[in-house]
Protein backbone atom coordinates (compact mmCIF):
# COMPACT_ATOMS: atom_id res chain seq x y z
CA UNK A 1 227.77 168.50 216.83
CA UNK A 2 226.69 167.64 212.96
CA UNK A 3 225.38 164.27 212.67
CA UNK A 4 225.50 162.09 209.76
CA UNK A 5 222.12 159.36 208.84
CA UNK A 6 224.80 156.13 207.90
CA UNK A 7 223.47 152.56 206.74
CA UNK A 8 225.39 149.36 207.09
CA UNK A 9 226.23 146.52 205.25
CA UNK A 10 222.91 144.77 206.75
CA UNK A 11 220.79 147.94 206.13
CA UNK A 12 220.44 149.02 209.11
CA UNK A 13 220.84 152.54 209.97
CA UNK A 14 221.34 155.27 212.61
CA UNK A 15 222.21 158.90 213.30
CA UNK A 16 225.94 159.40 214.12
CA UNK A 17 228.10 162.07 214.18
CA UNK A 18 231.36 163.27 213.64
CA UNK A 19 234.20 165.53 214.30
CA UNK A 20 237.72 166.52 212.93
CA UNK A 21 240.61 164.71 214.47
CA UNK A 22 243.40 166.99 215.88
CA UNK A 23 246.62 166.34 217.95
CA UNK A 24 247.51 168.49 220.49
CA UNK A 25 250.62 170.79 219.86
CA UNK A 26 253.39 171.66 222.48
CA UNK A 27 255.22 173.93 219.94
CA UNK A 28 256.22 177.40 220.96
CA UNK A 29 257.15 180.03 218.77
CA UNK A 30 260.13 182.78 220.02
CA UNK A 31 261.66 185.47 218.96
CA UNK A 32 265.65 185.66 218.58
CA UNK A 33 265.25 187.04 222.43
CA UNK A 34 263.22 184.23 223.58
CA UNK A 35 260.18 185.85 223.57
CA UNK A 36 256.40 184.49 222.71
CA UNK A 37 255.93 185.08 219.18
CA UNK A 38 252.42 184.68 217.68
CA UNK A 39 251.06 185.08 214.27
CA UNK A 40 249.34 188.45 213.25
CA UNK A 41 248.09 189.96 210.36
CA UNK A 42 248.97 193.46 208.58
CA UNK A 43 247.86 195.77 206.49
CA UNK A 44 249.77 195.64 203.61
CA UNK A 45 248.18 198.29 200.76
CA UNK A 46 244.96 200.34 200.95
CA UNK A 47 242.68 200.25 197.50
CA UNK A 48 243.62 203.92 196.51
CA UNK A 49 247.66 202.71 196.72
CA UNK A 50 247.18 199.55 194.31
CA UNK A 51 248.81 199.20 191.07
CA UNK A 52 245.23 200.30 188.85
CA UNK A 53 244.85 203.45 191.88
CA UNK A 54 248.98 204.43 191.09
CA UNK A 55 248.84 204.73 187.66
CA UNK A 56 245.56 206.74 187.39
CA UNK A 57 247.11 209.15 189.21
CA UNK A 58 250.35 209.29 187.87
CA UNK A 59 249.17 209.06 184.21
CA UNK A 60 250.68 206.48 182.96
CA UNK A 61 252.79 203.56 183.66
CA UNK A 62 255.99 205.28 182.51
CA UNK A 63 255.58 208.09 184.90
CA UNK A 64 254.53 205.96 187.39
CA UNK A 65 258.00 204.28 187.65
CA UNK A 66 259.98 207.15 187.57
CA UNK A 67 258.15 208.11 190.70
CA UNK A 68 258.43 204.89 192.62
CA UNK A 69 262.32 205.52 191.80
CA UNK A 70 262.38 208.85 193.54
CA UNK A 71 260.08 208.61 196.13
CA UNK A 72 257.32 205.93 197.80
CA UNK A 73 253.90 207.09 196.60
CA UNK A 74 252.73 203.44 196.64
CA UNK A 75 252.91 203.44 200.78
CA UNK A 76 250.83 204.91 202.69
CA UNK A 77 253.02 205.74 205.81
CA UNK A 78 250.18 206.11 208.13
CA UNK A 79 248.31 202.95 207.85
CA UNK A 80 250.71 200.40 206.23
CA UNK A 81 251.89 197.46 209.05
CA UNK A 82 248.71 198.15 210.94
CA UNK A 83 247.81 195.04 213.01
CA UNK A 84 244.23 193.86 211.96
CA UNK A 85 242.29 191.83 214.40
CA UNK A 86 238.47 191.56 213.45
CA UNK A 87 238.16 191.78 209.64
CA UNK A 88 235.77 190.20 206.92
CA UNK A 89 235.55 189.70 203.57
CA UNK A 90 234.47 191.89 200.87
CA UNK A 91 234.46 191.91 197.16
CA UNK A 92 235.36 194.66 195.38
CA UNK A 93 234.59 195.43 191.46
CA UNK A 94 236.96 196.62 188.69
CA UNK A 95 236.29 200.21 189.73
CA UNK A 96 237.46 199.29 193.44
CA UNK A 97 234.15 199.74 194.90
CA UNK A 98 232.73 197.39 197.29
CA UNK A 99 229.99 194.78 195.97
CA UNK A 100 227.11 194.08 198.08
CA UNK A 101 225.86 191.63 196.14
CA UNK A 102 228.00 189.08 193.95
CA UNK A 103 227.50 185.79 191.98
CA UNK A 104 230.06 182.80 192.43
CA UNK A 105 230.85 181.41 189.08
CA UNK A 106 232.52 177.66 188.38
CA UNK A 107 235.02 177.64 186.10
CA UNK A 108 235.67 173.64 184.73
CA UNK A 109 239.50 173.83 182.80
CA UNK A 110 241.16 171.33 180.01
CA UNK A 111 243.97 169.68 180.96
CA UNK A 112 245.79 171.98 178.76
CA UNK A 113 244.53 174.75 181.11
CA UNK A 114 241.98 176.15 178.89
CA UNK A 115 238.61 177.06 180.17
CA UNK A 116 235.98 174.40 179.14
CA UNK A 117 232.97 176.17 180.91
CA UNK A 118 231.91 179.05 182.88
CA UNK A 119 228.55 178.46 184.57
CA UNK A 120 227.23 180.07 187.97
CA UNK A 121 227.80 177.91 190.91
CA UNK A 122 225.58 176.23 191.77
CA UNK A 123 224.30 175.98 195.76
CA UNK A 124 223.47 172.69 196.81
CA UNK A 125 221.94 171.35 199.10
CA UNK A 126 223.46 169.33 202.04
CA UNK A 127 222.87 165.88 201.78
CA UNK A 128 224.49 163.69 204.64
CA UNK A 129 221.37 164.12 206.72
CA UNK A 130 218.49 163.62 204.87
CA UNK A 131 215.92 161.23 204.73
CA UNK A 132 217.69 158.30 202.74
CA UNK A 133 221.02 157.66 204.49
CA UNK A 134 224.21 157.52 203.50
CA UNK A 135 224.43 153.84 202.08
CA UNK A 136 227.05 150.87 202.68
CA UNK A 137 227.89 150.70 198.97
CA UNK A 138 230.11 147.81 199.11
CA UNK A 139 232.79 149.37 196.52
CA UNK A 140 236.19 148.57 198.21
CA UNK A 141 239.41 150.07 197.05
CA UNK A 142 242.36 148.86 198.53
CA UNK A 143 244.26 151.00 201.17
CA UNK A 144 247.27 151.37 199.43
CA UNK A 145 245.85 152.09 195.92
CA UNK A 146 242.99 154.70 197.03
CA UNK A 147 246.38 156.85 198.72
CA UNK A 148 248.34 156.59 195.44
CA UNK A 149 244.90 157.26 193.05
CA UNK A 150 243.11 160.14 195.43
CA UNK A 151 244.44 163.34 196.69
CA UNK A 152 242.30 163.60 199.86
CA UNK A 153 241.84 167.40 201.11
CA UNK A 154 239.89 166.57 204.39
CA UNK A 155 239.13 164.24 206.66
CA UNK A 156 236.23 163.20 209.39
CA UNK A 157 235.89 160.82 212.14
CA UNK A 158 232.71 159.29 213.09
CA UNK A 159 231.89 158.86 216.61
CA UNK A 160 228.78 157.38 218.24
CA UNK A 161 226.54 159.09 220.45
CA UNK A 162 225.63 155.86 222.94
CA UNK A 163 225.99 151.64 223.02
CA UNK A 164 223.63 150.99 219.81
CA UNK A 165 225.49 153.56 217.51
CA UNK A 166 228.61 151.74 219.56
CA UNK A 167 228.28 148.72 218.04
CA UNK A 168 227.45 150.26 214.92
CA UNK A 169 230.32 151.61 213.57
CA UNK A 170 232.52 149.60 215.56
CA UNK A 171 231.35 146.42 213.33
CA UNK A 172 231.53 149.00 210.36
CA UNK A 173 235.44 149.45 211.20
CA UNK A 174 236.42 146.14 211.96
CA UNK A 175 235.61 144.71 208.56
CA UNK A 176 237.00 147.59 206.65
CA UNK A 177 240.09 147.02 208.71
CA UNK A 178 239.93 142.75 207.53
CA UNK A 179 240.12 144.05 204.42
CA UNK A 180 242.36 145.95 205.11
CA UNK A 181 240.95 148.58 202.64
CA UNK A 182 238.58 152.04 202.35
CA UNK A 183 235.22 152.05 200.97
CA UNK A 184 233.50 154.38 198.40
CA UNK A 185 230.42 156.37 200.58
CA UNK A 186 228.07 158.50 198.58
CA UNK A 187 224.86 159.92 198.87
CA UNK A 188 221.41 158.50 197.37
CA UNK A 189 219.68 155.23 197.36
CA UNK A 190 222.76 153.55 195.11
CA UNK A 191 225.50 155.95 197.53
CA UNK A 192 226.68 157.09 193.83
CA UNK A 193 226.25 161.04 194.79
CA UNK A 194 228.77 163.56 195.68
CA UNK A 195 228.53 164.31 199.69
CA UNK A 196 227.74 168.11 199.96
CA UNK A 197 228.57 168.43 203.86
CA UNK A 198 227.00 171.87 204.09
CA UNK A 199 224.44 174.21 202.01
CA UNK A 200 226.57 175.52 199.18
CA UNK A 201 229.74 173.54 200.07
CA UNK A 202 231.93 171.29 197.41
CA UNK A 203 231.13 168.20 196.38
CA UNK A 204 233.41 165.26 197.78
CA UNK A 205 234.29 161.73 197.01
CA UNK A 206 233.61 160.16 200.57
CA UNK A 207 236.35 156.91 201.51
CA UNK A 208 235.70 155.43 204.71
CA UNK A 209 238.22 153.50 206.84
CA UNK A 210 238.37 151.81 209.54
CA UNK A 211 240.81 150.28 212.24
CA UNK A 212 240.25 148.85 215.78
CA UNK A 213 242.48 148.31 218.98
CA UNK A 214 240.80 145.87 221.26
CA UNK A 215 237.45 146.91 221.72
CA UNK A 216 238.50 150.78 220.49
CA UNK A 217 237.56 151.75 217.01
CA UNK A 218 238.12 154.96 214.81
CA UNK A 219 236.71 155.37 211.93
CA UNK A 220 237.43 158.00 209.45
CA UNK A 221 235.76 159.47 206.62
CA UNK A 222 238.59 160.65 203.46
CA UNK A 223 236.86 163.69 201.44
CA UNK A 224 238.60 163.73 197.86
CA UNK A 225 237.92 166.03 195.36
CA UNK A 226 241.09 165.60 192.72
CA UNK A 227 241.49 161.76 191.58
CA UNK A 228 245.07 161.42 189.69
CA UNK A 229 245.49 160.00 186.72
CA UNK A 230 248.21 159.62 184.33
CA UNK A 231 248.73 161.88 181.10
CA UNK A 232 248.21 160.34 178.20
């Protein structure tokens, strides 16, 4: 299980980790004749029956429509609503060849939807277990305002691996939960960083809250990457 290096409010720190929190579900999918129905995938379109593949063989666009009106040359009748089970990913170029070899680009937009800046992505490094932990940076945002100012995408729950860790983040939830509010976690000595949970992941906003019941805790870990803010 990933484990995170966490500091408290009194500096102390320790290796915890943490895990996605899931409900069990008891819903069954059937058919109109009460049958189990499950979600598959199908092959919809092969590369040489695209749009680009159509009208290179057809000529041109115009000729291309008059035969999808008389006949179906853009289904291939002999692989179309094939049932896939173990695919991957590829990327394939403008001439519908397969890349071996490809370079993520960022893209950063105006808010009119123009492009700003194209620059290659850049592949960070993980940094929620590293050699300076993540710190208690004593920013509080009230509960209510960080769900009205954050859209949060993800989220984590930290559990502890024995009695010290325990007591740990046990303390760390109850006085979130006084508070009754989440607090800003980043990485670096000042916990200003974005938290990059994997090797070439995105960058996240960390909020951490906390509740108890009794001597039961949970404490969860928000990852934001969209803050909202209102037009001008």
């Amino acid at each position: 299980m990933p484990e995170i290096n966490l500091s408290n409010a009194d500096g102390r720190d320790a290796l915890v980790t943490f895990e996605v929190p899931h409900e069990s579900s008891n819903v069954r999918w059937l058919d109109l004749l009460g049958r189990q129905a499950a979600h598959v995938r199908v092959l919809k379109s092969t590369l040489d029956h695209d749009f680009e593949a159509l009208v290179e063989k057809a000529g041109n666009v115009r000729k291309l429509t008059r035969q999808l009106l008389d006949e179906d040359p853009e289904v291939d009748m002999e692989v179309v609503g094939t049932v896939l089970q173990e695919v991957s990913r590829v990327y394939v170029g403008d001439d519908r060849q397969i890349r071996h070899q490809a370079t993520a680009w960022e893209v950063v937009h105006n808010t009119d939807g123009s492009i700003r800046e194209r620059r290659p992505k850049e592949r960070l490094p993980q940094n929620i277990r590293t050699d300076t932990p993540l710190c208690w940076s004593g920013m509080f945002i009230p509960r209510s305002e960080a769900y009205q100012k954050f859209v949060f995408s993800d989220q984590l729950q930290l559990v502890h691996i024995n009695g010290l860790t325990y007591d740990f983040l046990y303390g760390m939830a109850k006085e979130l939960e006084v508070r009754d509010s989440m607090m800003l976690l980043g990485a670096g000595q000042k916990s200003n960083q974005p938290l990059v949970l994997r090797r070439g992941g995105s960058q996240h906003r960390g909020f951490l809250e906390g509740r108890t019941r009794g001597d039961r805790y949970r404490l969860v870990l928000h990852l934001s990457k969209l803050e909202l803010k209102a037009p001008e």
